[in-house]
C-alpha atoms as a PDB file:
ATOM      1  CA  UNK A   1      15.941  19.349 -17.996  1.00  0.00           C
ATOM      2  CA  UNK A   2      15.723  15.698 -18.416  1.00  0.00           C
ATOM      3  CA  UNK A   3      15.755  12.709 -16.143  1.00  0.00           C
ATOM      4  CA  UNK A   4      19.065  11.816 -16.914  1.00  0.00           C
ATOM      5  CA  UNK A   5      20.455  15.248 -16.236  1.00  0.00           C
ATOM      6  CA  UNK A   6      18.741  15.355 -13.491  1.00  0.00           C
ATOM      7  CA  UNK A   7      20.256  12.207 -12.189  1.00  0.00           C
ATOM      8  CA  UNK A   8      23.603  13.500 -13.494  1.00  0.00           C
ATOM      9  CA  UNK A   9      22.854  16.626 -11.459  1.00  0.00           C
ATOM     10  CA  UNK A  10      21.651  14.621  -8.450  1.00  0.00           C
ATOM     11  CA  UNK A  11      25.060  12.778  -8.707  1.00  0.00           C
ATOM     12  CA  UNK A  12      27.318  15.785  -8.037  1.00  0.00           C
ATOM     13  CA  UNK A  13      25.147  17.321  -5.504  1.00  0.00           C
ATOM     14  CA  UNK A  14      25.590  14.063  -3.165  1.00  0.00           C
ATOM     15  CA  UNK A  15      29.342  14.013  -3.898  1.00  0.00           C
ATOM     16  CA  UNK A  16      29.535  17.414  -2.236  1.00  0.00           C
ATOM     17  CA  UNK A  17      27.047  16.762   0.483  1.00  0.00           C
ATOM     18  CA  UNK A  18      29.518  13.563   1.717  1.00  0.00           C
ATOM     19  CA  UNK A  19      32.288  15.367   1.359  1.00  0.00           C
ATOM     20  CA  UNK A  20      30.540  17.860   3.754  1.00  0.00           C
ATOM     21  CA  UNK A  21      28.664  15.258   6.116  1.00  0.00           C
ATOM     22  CA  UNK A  22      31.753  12.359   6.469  1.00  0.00           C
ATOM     23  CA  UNK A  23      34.807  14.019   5.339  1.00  0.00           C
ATOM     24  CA  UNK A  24      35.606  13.098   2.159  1.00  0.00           C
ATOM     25  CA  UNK A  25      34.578  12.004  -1.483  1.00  0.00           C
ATOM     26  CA  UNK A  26      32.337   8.697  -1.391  1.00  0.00           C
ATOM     27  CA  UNK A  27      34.246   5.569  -3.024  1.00  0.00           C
ATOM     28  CA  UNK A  28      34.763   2.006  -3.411  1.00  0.00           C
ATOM     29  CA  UNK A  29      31.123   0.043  -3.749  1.00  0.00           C
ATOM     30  CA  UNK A  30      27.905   2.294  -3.818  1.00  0.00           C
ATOM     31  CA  UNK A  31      24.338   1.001  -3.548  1.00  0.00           C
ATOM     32  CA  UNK A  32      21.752   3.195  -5.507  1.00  0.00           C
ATOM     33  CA  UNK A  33      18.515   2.396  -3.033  1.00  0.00           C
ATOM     34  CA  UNK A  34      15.446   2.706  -5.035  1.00  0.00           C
ATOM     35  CA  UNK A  35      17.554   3.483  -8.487  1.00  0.00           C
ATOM     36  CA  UNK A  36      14.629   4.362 -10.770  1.00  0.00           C
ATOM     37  CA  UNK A  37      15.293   4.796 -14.475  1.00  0.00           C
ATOM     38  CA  UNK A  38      18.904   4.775 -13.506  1.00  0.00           C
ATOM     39  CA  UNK A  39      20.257   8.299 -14.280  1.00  0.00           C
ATOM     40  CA  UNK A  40      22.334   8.419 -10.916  1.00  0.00           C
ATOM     41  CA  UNK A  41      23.795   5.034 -11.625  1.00  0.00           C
ATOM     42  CA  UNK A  42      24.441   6.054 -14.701  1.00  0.00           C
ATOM     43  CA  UNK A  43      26.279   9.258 -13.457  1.00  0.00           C
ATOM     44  CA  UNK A  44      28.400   7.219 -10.633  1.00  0.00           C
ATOM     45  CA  UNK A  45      29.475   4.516 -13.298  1.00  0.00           C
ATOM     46  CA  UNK A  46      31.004   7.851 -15.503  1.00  0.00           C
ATOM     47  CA  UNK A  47      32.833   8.711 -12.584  1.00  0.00           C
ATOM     48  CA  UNK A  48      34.411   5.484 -11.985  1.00  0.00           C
ATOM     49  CA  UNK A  49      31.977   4.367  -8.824  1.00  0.00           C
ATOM     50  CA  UNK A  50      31.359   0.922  -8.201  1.00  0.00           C
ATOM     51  CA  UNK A  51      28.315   1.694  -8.110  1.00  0.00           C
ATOM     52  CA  UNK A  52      24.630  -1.075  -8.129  1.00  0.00           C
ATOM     53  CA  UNK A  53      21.407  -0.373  -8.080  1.00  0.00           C
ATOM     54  CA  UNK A  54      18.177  -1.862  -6.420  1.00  0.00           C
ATOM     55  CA  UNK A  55      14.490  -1.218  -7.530  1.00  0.00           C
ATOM     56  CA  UNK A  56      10.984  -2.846  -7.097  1.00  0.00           C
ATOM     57  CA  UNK A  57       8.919  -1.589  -9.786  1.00  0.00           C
ATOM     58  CA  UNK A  58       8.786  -3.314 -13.059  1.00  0.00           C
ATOM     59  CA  UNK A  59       8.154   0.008 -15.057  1.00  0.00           C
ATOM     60  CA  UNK A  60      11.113   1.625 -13.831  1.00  0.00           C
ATOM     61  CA  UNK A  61      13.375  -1.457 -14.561  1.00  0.00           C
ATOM     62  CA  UNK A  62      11.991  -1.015 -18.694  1.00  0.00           C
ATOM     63  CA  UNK A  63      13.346   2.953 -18.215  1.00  0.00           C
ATOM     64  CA  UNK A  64      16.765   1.409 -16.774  1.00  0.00           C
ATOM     65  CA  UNK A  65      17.544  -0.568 -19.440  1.00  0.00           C
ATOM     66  CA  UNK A  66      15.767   1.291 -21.919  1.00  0.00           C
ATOM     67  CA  UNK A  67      18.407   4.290 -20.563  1.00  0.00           C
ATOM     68  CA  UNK A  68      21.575   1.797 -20.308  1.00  0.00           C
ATOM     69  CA  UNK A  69      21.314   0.702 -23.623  1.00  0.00           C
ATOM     70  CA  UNK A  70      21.038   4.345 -25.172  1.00  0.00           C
ATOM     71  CA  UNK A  71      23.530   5.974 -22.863  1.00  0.00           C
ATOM     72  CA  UNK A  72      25.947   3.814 -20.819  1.00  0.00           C
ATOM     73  CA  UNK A  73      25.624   0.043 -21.563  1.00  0.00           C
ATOM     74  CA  UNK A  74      28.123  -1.439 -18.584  1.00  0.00           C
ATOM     75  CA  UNK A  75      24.946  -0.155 -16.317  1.00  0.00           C
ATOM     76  CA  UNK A  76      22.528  -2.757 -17.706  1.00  0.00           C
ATOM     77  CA  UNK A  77      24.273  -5.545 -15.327  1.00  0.00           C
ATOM     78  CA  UNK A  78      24.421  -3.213 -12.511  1.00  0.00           C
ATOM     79  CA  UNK A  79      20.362  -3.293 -12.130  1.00  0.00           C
ATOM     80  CA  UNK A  80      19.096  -6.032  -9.547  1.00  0.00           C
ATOM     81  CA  UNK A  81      15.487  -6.183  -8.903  1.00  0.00           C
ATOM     82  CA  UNK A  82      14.639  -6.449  -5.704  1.00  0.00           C
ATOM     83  CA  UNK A  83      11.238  -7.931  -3.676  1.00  0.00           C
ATOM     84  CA  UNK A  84      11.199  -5.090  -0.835  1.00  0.00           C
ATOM     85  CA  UNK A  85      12.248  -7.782   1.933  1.00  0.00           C
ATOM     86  CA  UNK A  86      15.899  -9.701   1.856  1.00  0.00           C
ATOM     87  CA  UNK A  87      18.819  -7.768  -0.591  1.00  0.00           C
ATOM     88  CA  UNK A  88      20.899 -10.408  -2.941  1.00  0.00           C
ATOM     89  CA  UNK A  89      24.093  -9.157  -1.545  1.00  0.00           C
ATOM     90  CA  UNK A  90      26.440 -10.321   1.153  1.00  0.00           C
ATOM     91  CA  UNK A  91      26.920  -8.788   4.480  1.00  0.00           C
ATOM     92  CA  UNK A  92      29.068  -6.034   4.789  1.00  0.00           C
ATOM     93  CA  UNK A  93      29.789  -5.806   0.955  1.00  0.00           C
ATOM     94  CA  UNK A  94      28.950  -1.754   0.429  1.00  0.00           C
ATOM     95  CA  UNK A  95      30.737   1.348   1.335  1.00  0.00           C
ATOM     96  CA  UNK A  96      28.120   3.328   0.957  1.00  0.00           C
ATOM     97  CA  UNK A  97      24.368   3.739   0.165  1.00  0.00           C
ATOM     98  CA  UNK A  98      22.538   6.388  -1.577  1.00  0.00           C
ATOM     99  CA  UNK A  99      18.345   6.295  -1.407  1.00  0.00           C
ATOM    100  CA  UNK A 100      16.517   9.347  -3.245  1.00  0.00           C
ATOM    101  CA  UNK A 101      13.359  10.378  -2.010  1.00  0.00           C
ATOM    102  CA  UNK A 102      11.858   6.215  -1.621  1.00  0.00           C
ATOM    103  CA  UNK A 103      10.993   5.860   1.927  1.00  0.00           C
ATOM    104  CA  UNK A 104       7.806   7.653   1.487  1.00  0.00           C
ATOM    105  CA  UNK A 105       6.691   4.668  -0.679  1.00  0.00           C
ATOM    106  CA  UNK A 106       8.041   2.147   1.674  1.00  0.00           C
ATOM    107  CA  UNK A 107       5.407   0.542   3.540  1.00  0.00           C
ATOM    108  CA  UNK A 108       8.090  -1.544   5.889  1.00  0.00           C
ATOM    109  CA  UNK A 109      10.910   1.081   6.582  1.00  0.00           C
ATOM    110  CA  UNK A 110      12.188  -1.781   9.216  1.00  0.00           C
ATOM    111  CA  UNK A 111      12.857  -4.206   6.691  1.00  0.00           C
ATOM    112  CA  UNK A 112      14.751  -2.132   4.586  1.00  0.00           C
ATOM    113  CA  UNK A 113      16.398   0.088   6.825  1.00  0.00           C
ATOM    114  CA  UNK A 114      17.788  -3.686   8.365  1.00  0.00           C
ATOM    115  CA  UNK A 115      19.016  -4.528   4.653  1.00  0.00           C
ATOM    116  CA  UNK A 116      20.601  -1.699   4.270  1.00  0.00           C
ATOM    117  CA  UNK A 117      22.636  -1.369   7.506  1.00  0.00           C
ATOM    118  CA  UNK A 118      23.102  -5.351   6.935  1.00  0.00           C
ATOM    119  CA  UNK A 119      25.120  -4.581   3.828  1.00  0.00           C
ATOM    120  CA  UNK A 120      26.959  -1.417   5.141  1.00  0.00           C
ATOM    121  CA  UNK A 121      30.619  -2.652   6.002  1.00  0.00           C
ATOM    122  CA  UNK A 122      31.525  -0.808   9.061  1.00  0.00           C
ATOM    123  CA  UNK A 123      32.238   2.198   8.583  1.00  0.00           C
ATOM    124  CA  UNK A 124      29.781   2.708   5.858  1.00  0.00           C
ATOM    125  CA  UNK A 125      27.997   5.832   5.155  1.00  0.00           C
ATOM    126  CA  UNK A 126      23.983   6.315   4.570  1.00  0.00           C
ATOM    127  CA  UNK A 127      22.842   9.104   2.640  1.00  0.00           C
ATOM    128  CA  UNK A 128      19.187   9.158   2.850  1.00  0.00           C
ATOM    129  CA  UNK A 129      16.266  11.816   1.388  1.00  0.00           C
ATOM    130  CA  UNK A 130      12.168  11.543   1.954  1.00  0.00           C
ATOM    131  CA  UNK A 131       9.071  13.424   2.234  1.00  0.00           C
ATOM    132  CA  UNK A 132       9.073  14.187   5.792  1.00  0.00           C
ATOM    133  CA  UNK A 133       5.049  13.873   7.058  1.00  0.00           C
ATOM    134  CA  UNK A 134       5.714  16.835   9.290  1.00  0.00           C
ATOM    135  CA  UNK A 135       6.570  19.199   6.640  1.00  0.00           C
ATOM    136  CA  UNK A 136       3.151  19.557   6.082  1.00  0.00           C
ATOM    137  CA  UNK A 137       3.817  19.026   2.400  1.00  0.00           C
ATOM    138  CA  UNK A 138       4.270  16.430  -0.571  1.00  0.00           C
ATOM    139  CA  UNK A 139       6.683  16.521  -2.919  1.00  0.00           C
ATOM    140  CA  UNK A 140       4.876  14.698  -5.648  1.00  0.00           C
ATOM    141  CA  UNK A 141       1.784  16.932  -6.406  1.00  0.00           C
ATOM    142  CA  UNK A 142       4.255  19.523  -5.036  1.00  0.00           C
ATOM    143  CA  UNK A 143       1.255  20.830  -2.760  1.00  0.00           C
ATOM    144  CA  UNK A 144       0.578  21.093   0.994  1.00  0.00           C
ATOM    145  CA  UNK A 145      -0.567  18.266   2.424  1.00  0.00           C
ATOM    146  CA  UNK A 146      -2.051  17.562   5.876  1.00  0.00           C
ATOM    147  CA  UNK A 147       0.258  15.270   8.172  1.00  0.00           C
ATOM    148  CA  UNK A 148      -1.600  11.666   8.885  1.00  0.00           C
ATOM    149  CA  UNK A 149      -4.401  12.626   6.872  1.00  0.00           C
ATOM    150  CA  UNK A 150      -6.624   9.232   6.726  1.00  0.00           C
ATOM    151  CA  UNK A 151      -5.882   7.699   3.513  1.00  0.00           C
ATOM    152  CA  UNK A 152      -9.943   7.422   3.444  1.00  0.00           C
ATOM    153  CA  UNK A 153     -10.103  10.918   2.729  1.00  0.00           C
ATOM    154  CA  UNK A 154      -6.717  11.575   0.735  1.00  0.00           C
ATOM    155  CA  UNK A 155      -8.617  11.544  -2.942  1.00  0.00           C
ATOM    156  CA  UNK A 156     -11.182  14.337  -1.657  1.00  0.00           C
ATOM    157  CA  UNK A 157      -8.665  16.429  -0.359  1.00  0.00           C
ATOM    158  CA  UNK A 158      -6.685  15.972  -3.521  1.00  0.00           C
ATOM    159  CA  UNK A 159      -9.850  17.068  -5.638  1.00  0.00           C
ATOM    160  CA  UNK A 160     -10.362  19.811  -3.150  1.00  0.00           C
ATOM    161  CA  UNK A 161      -6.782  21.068  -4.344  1.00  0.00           C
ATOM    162  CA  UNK A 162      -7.461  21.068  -8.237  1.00  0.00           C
ATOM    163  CA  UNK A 163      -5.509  17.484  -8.632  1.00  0.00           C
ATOM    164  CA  UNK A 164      -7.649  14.838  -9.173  1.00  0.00           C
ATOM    165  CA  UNK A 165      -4.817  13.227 -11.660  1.00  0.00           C
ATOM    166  CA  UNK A 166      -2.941  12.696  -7.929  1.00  0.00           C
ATOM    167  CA  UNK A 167      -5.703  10.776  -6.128  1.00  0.00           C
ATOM    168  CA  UNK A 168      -5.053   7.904  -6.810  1.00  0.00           C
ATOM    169  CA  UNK A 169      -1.236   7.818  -6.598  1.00  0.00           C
ATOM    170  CA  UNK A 170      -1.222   9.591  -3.570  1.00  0.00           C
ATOM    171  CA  UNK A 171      -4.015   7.516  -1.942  1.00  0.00           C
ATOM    172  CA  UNK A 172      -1.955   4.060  -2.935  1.00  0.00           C
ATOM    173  CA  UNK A 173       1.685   4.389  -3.174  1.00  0.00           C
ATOM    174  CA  UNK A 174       2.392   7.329  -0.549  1.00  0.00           C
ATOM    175  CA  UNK A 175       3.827   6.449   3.028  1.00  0.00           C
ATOM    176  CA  UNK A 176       3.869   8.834   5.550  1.00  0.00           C
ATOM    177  CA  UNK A 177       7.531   8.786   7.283  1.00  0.00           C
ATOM    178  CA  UNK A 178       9.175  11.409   9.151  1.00  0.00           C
ATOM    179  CA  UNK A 179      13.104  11.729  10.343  1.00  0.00           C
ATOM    180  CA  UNK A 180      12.523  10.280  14.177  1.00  0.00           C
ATOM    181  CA  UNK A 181      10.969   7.336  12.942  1.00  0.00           C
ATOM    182  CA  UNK A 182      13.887   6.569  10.359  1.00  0.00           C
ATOM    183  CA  UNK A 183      16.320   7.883  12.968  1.00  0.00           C
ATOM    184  CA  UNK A 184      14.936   5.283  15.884  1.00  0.00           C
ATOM    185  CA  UNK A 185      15.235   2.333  13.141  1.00  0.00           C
ATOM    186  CA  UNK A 186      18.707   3.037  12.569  1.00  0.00           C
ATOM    187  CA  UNK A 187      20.244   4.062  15.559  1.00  0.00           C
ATOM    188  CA  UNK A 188      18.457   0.715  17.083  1.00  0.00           C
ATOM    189  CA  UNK A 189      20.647  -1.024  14.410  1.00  0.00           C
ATOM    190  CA  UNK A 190      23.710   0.424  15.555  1.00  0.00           C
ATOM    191  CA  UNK A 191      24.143   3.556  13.132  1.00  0.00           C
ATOM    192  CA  UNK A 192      25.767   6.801  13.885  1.00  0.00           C
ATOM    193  CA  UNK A 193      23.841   9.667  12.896  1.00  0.00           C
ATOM    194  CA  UNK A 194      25.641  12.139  11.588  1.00  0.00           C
ATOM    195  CA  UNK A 195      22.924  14.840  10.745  1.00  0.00           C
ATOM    196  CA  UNK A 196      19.321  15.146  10.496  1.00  0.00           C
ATOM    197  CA  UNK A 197      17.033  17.530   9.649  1.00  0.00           C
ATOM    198  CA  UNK A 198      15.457  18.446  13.107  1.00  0.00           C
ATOM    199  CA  UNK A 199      13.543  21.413  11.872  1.00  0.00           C
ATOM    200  CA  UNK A 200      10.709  20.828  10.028  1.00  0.00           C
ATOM    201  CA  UNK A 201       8.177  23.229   8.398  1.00  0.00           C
ATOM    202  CA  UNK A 202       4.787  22.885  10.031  1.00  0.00           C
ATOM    203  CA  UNK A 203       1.523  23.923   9.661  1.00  0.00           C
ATOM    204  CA  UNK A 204      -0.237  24.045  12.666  1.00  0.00           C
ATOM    205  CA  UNK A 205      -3.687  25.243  10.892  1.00  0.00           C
ATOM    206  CA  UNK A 206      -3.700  22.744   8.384  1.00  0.00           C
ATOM    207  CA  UNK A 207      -2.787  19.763  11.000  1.00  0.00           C
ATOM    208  CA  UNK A 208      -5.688  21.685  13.633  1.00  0.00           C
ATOM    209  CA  UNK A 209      -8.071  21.409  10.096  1.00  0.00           C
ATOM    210  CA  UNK A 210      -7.269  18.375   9.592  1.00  0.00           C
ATOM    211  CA  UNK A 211      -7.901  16.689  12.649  1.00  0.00           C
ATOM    212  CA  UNK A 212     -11.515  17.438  12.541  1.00  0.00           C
ATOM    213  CA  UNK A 213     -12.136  15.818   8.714  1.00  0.00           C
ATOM    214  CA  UNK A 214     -14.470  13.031   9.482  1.00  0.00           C
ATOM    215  CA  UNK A 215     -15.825  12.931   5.763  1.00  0.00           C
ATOM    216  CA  UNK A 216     -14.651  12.966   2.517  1.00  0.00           C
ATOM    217  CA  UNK A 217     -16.946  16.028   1.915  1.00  0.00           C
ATOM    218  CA  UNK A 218     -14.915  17.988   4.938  1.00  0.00           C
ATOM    219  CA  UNK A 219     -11.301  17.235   3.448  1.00  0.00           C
ATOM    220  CA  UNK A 220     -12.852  17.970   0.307  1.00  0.00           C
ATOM    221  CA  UNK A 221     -13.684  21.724   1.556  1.00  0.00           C
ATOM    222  CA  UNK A 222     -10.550  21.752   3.106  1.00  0.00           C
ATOM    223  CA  UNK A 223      -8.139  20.879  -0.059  1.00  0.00           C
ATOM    224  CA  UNK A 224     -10.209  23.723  -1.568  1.00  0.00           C
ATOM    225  CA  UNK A 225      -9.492  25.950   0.794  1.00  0.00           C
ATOM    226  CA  UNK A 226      -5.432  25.562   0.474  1.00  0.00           C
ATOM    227  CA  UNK A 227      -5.771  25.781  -3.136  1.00  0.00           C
ATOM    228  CA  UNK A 228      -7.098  29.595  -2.654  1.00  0.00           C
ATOM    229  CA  UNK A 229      -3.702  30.163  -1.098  1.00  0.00           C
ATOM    230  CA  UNK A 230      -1.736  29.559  -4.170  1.00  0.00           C
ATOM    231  CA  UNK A 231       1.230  30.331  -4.088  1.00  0.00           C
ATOM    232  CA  UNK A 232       2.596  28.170  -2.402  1.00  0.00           C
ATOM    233  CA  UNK A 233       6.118  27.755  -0.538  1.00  0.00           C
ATOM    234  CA  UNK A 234       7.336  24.264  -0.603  1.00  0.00           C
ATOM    235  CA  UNK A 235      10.201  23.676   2.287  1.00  0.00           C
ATOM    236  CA  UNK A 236      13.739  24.428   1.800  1.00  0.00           C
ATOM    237  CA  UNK A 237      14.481  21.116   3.393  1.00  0.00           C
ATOM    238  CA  UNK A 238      12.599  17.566   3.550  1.00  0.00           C
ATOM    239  CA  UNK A 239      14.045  14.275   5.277  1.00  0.00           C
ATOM    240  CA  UNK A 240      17.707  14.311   5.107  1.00  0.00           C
ATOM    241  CA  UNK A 241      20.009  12.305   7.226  1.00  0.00           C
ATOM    242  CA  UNK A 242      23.266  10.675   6.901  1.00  0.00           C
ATOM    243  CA  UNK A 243      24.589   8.230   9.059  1.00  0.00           C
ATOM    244  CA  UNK A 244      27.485   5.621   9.846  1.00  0.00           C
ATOM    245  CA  UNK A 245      27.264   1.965  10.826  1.00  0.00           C
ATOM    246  CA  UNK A 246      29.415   1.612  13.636  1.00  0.00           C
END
């Protein structure tokens, strides 16, 4: 499957999900959070969404337009890049936000979780999805992965698993964030949760193992160690929540 029907896919999975978390289908003006190459934009714009995205990396802007130009042109002006800090819209101007799997590269969750709920019109809905540090687990190398681990140690313990090619990416751009912490940002802002995962899949070996790793040789052993476990079961459900501004 590709990345754009993946986004497509993406699309009409969140269309059900806030029908079945606020009530109804979402509508008016939508803000993509973190829009990547696009593909969900792409997929709201076909349905007749308002919809804008907002991204930070450079590379990913080149796949948006790259994308608009080949598959849905009116989405090229719909792209605003964005330093991580202060949003270029008004207050209140959004009736709902959308954020795939980006917190868990967002080194000041504060700062955007403010811009976001600053843009919300009351009433506005928040559907939000992470790696959740608790789930023992991340999504990228799609491998378990010790909660907290020191990012000292991260590339070892990524070797130790058989993925060197995710040291460095893992080591750099990877936040830890779990569901309280997001959930005590925005309810401090004045948002309604509506649900949240409260269940998370832990580990309680691999966060006992990993508390002792004082060396890059010991969370070397230790990624090798969960690597002779393969298979393994990734959880059904990471960071979810959806909430309201009030």
């Amino acid at each position: 499957m590709s990345a754009i029907e993946k986004g497509i896919q993406r699309y009409q999975r969140f269309k059900n999900v806030h029908l079945k978390r606020f009530g109804r289908l979402p509508s008016g003006r939508l803000l993509d959070f973190g829009c990547g190459a696009g593909a969900f934009v792409i997929a709201a714009l076909r349905d007749g969404i308002d919809v804008h995205g907002v991204e930070v990396e450079q590379g990913r802007e080149v796949q948006f337009r790259a994308n608009a130009a080949r598959l849905e042109p009116t989405a090229d002006s719909r792209l605003t890049m964005y330093d991580g800090r202060r949003m270029p819209f008004s207050a209140n101007s959004f009736d709902g936000c959308y954020s795939w799997f980006v917190f868990e590269h967002v080194t000041e969750p504060q700062t955007c979780l403010r811009e976001i709920v600053r843009v919300l019109k009351p009433g506005g809905t928040l559907s939000l999805f992470a790696d959740d540090a608790r789930n023992c687990w991340d999504g990228h190398a799609m491998a378990p992965w010790p909660p907290y681990l020191p990012r000292e140690f991260a590339a070892a313990y990524a070797e130790g698993l058989g993925m060197p090619d995710q040291a460095e990416f893992l080591t750099e751009q990877v936040v830890y964030i779990s569901a309280p912490i997001i959930i005590d940002i925005l309810t401090t802002l004045g948002m309604q949760i509506v649900y949240a995962n409260s269940n998370p899949k832990r580990d309680p070996a691999l966060i006992t193992e990993s508390l002792n790793i004082t060396k890059a040789e010991e969370a070397r052993a230790l990624g090798r160690k969960v690597a002779a476990g393969r298979p393994w079961e990734s959880p059904i459900e990471n960071l979810t929540i959806f909430a309201v501004k009030a």
